[in-house]
C-alpha atoms as a PDB file:
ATOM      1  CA  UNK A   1       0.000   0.000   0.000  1.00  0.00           C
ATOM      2  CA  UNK A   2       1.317   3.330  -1.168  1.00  0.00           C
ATOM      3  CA  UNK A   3       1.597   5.957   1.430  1.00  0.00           C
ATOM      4  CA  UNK A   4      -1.121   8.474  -0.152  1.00  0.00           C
ATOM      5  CA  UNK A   5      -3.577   5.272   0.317  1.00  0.00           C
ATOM      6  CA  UNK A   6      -2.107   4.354   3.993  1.00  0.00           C
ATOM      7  CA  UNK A   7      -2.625   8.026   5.293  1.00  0.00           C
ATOM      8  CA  UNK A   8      -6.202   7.932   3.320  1.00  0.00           C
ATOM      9  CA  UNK A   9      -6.700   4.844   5.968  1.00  0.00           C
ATOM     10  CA  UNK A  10      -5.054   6.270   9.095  1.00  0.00           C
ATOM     11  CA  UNK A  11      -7.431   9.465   8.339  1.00  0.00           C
ATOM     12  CA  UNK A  12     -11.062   7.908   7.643  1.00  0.00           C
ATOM     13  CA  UNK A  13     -10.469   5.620  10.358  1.00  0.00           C
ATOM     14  CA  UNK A  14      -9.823   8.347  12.937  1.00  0.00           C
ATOM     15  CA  UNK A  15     -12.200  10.306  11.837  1.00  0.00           C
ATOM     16  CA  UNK A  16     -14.995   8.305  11.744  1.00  0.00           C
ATOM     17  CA  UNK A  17     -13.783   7.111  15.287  1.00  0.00           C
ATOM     18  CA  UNK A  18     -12.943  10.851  16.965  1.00  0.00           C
ATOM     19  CA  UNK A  19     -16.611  11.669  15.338  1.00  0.00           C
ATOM     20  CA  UNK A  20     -18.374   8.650  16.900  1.00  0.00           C
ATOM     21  CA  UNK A  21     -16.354   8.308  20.570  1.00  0.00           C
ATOM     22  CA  UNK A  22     -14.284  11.691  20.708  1.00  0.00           C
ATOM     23  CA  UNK A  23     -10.780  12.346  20.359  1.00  0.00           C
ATOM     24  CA  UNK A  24      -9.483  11.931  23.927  1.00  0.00           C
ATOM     25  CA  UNK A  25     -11.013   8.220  24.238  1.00  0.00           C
ATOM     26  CA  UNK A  26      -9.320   6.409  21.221  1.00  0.00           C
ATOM     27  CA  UNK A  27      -6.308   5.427  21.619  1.00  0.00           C
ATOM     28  CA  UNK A  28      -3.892   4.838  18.493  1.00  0.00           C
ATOM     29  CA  UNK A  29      -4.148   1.309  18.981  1.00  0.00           C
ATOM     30  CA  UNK A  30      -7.717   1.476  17.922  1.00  0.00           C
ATOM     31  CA  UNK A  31      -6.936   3.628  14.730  1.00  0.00           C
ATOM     32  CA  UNK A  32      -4.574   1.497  14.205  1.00  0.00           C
ATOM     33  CA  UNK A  33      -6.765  -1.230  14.197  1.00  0.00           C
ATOM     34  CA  UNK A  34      -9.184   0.688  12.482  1.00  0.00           C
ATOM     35  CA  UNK A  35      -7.020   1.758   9.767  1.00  0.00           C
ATOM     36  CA  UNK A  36      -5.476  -1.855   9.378  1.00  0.00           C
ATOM     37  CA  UNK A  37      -2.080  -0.517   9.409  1.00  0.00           C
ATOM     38  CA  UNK A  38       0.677  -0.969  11.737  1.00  0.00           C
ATOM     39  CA  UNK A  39       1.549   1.810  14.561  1.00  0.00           C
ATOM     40  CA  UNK A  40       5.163   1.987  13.059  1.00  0.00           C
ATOM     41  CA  UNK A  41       4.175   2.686   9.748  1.00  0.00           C
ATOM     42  CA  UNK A  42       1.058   5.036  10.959  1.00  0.00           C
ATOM     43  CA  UNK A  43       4.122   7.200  12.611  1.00  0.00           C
ATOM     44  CA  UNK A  44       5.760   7.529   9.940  1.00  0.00           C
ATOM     45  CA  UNK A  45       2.992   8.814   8.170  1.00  0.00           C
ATOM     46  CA  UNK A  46       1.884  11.152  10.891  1.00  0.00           C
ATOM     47  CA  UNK A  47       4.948  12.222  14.089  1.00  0.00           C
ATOM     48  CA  UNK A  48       2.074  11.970  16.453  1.00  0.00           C
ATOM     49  CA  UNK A  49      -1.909  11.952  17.325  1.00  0.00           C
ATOM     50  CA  UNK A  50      -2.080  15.604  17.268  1.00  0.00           C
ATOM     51  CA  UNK A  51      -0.895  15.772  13.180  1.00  0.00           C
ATOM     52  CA  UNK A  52      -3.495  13.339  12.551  1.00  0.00           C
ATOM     53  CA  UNK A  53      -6.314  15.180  14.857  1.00  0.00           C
ATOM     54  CA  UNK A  54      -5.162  18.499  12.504  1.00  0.00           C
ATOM     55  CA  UNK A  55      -5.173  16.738   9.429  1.00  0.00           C
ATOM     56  CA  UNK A  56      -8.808  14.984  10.272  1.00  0.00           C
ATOM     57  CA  UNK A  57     -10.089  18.887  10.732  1.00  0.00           C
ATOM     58  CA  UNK A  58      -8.897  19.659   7.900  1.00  0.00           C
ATOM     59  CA  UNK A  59     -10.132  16.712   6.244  1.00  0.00           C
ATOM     60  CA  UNK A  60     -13.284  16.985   7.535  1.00  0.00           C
ATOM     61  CA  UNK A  61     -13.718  20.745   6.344  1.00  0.00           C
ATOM     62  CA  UNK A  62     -13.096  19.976   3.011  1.00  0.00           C
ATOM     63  CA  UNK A  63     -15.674  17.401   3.610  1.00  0.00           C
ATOM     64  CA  UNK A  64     -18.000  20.441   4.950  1.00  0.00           C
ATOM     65  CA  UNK A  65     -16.705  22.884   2.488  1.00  0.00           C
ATOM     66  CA  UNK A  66     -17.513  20.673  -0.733  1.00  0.00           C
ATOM     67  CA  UNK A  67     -20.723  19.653   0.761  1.00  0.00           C
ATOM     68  CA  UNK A  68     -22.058  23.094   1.266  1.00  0.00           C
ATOM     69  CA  UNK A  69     -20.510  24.464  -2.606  1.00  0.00           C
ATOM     70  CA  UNK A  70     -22.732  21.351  -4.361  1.00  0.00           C
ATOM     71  CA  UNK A  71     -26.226  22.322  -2.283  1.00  0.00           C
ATOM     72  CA  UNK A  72     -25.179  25.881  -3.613  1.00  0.00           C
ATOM     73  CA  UNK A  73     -24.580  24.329  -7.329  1.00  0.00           C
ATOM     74  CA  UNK A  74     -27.955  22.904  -7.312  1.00  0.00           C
ATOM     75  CA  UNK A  75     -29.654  26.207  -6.278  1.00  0.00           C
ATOM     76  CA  UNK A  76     -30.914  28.462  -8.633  1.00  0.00           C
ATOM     77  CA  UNK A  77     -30.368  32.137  -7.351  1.00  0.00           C
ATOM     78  CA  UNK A  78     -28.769  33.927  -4.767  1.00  0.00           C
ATOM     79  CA  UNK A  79     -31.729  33.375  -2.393  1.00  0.00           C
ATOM     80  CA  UNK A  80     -31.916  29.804  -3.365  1.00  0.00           C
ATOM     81  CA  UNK A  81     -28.342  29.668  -2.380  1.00  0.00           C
ATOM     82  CA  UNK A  82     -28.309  30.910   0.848  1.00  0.00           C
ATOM     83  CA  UNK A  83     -31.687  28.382   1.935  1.00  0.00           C
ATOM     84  CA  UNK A  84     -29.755  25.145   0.201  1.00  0.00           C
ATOM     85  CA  UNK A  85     -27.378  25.671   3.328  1.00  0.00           C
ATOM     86  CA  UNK A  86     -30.452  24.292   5.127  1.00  0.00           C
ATOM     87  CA  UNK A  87     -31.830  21.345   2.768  1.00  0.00           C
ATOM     88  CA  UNK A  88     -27.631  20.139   3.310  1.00  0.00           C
ATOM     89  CA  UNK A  89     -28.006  20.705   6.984  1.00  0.00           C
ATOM     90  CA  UNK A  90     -31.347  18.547   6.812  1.00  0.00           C
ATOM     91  CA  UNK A  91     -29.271  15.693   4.124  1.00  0.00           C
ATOM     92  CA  UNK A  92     -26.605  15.770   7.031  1.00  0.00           C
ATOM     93  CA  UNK A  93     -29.038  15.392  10.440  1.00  0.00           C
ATOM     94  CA  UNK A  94     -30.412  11.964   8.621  1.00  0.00           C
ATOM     95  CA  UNK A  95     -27.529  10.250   8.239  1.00  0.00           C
ATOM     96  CA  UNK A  96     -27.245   7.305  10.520  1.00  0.00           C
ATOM     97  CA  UNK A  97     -24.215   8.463  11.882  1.00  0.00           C
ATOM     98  CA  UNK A  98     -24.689  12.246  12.489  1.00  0.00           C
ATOM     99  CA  UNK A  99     -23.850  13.199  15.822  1.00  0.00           C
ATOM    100  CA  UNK A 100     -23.353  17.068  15.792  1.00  0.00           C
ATOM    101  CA  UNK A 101     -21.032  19.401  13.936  1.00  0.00           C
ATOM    102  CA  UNK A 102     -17.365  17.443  14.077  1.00  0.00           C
ATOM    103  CA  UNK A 103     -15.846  21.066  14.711  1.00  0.00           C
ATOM    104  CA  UNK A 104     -18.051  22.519  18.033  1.00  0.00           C
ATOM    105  CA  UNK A 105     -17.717  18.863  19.420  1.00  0.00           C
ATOM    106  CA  UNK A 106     -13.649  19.073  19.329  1.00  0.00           C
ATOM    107  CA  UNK A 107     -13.832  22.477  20.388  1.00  0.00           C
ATOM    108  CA  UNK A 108     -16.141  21.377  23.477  1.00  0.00           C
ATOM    109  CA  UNK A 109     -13.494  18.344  23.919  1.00  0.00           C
ATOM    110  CA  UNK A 110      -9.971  19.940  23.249  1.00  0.00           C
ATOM    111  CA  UNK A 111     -10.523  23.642  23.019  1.00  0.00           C
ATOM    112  CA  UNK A 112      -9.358  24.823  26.840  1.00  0.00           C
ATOM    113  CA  UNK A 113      -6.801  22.738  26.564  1.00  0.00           C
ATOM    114  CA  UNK A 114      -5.280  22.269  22.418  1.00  0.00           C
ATOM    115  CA  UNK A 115      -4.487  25.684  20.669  1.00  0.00           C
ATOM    116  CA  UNK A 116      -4.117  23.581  17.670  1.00  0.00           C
ATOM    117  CA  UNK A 117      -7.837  22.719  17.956  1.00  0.00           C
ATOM    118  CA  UNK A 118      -9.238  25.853  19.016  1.00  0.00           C
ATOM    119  CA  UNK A 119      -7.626  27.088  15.869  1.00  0.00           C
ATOM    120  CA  UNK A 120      -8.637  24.775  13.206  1.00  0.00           C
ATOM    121  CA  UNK A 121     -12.309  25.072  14.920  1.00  0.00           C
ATOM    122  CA  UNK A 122     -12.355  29.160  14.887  1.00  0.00           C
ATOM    123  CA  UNK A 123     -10.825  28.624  11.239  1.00  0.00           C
ATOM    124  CA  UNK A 124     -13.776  26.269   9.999  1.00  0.00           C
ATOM    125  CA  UNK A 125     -16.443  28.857  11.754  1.00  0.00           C
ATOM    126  CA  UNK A 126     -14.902  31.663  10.388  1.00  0.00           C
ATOM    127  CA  UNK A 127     -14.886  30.388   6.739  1.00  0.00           C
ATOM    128  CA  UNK A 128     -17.898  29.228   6.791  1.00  0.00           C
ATOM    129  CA  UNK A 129     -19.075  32.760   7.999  1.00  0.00           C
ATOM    130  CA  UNK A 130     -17.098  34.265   4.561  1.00  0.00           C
ATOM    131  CA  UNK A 131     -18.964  31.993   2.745  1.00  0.00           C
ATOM    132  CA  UNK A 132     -22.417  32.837   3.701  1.00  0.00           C
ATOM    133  CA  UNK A 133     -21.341  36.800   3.895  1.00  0.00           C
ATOM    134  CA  UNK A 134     -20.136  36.395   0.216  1.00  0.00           C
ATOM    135  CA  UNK A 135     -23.998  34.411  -0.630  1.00  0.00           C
ATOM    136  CA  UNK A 136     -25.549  37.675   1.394  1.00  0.00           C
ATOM    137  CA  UNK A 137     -23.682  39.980  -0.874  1.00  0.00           C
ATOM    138  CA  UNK A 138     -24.677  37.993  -3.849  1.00  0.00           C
ATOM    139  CA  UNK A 139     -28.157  38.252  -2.463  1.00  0.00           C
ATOM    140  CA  UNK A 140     -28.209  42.067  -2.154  1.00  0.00           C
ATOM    141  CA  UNK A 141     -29.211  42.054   1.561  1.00  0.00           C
ATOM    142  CA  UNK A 142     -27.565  43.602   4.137  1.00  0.00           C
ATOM    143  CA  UNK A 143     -23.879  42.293   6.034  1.00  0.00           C
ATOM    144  CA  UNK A 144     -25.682  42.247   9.083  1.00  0.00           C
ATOM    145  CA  UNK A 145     -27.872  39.009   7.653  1.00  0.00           C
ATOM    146  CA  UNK A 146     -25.053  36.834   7.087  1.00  0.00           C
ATOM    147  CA  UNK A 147     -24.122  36.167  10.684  1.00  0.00           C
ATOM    148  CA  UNK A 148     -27.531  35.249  11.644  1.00  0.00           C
ATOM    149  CA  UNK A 149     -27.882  33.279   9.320  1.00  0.00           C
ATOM    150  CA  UNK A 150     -24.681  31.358  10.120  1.00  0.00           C
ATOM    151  CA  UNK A 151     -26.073  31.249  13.652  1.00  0.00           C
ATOM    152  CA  UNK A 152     -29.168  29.757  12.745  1.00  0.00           C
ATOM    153  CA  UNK A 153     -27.183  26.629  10.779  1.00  0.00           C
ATOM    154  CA  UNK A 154     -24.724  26.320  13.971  1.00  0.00           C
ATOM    155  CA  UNK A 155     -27.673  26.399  16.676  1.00  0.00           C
ATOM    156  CA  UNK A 156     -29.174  23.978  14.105  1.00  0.00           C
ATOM    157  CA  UNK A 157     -26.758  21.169  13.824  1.00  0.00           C
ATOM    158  CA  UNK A 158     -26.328  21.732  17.768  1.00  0.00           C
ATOM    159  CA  UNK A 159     -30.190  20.741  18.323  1.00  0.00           C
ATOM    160  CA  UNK A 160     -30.050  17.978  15.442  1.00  0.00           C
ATOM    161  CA  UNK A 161     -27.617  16.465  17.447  1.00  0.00           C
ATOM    162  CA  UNK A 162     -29.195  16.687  20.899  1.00  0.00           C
ATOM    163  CA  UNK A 163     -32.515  15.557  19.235  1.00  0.00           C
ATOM    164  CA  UNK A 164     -31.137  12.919  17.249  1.00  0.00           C
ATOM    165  CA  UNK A 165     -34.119  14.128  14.931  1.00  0.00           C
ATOM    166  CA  UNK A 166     -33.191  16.705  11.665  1.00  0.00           C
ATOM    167  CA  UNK A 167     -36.502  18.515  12.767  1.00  0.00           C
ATOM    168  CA  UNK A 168     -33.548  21.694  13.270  1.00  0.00           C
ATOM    169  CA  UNK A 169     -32.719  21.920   9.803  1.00  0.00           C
ATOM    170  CA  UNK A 170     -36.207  22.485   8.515  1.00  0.00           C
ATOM    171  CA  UNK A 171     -36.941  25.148  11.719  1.00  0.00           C
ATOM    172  CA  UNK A 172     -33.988  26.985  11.340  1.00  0.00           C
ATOM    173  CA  UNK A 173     -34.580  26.765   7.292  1.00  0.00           C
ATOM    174  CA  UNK A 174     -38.088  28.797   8.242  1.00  0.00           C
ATOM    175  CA  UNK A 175     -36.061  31.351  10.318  1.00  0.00           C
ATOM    176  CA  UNK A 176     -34.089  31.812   7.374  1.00  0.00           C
ATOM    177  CA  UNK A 177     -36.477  32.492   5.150  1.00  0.00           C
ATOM    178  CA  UNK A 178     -38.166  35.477   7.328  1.00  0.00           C
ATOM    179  CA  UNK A 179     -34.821  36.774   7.774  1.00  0.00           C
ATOM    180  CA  UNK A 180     -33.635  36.564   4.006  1.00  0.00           C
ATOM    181  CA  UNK A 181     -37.148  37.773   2.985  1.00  0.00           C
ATOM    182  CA  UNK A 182     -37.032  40.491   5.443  1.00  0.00           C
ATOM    183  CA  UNK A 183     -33.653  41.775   4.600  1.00  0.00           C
ATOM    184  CA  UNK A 184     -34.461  41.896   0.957  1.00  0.00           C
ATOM    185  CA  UNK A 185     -37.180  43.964   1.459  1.00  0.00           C
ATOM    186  CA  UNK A 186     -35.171  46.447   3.466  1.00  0.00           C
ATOM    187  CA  UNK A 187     -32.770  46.335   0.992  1.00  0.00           C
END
């Protein structure tokens, strides 16, 4: 196995086991076993836990990043757009394995005590506000309805995942569309 396919391994099978248990409670011997791949050869992939914690985020942003961009794709409109954040949000909260927002769950776990994760969690957020800001400005409503907007999908996956139901998405997708509606006509 090349190395591009063993770190592919070491990565999905933290991830999917940081998502489902949390970080602090797997131990490498379980990714390990997870990934099928010997500890020496996972470390010499990745010098320790943390680098593959950091590459997961990141890994798991792209995940969020490209999922978010193809609801947008299928939209039609700048309003469209800006809703289709919801209808992912609501694709996401069914999937048998959903159990919150991968970045506010490490944050809650690590972020007192792992700059690192603080970090890449604060990064994620704050992208993900640029993103909706730039589908605002696209939109012709005010700044100002970005952020709550971005609030509305955060408190969403929060409840999704305390519910176990995607009721959240379809709520907050409401919200959203007094708010967008709202702003457009002020604008």
């Amino acid at each position: 196995m090349d190395d591009e396919t063993a770190r592919e391994n070491v990565l999905a099978a933290a991830d999917e086991l940081f998502y489902t248990r949390g970080i602090q409670s797997v131990g490498m011997d379980e990714v390990r076993t997870a990934a099928g791949i010997s500890l020496k050869r996972i470390y010499s992939l990745f010098p320790s836990k943390d680098a593959i914690i950091a590459d997961v985020m990141a890994r798991r942003s792209a995940t969020w990043n490209d999922g978010i961009s193809a609801a947008a794709a299928r939209a039609e409109g700048p309003r469209e757009k800006l809703l289709a954040i919801y209808d992912f949000l609501s694709e996401w909260f069914d999937e048998d394995n959903f159990r919150g927002c991968g970045f506010i769950n490490s944050f809650g776990e690590l972020g007192a005590s792992s700059p690192a994760v603080a970090a890449a969690a604060r990064a994620q957020k704050e992208a993900f506000q640029q993103y909706v800001a730039a589908l605002v400005r696209d939109a012709g409503a005010p700044a100002d309805l970005a952020p709550q907007l971005a609030i509305l999908a955060e408190g969403a996956q929060t409840t999704a995942a305390i519910a176990g139901t995607s009721d959240a998405a379809r709520h907050a997708k409401a919200a959203a569309v007094t708010l967008i509606d709202a702003a457009l006509v002020a604008a």
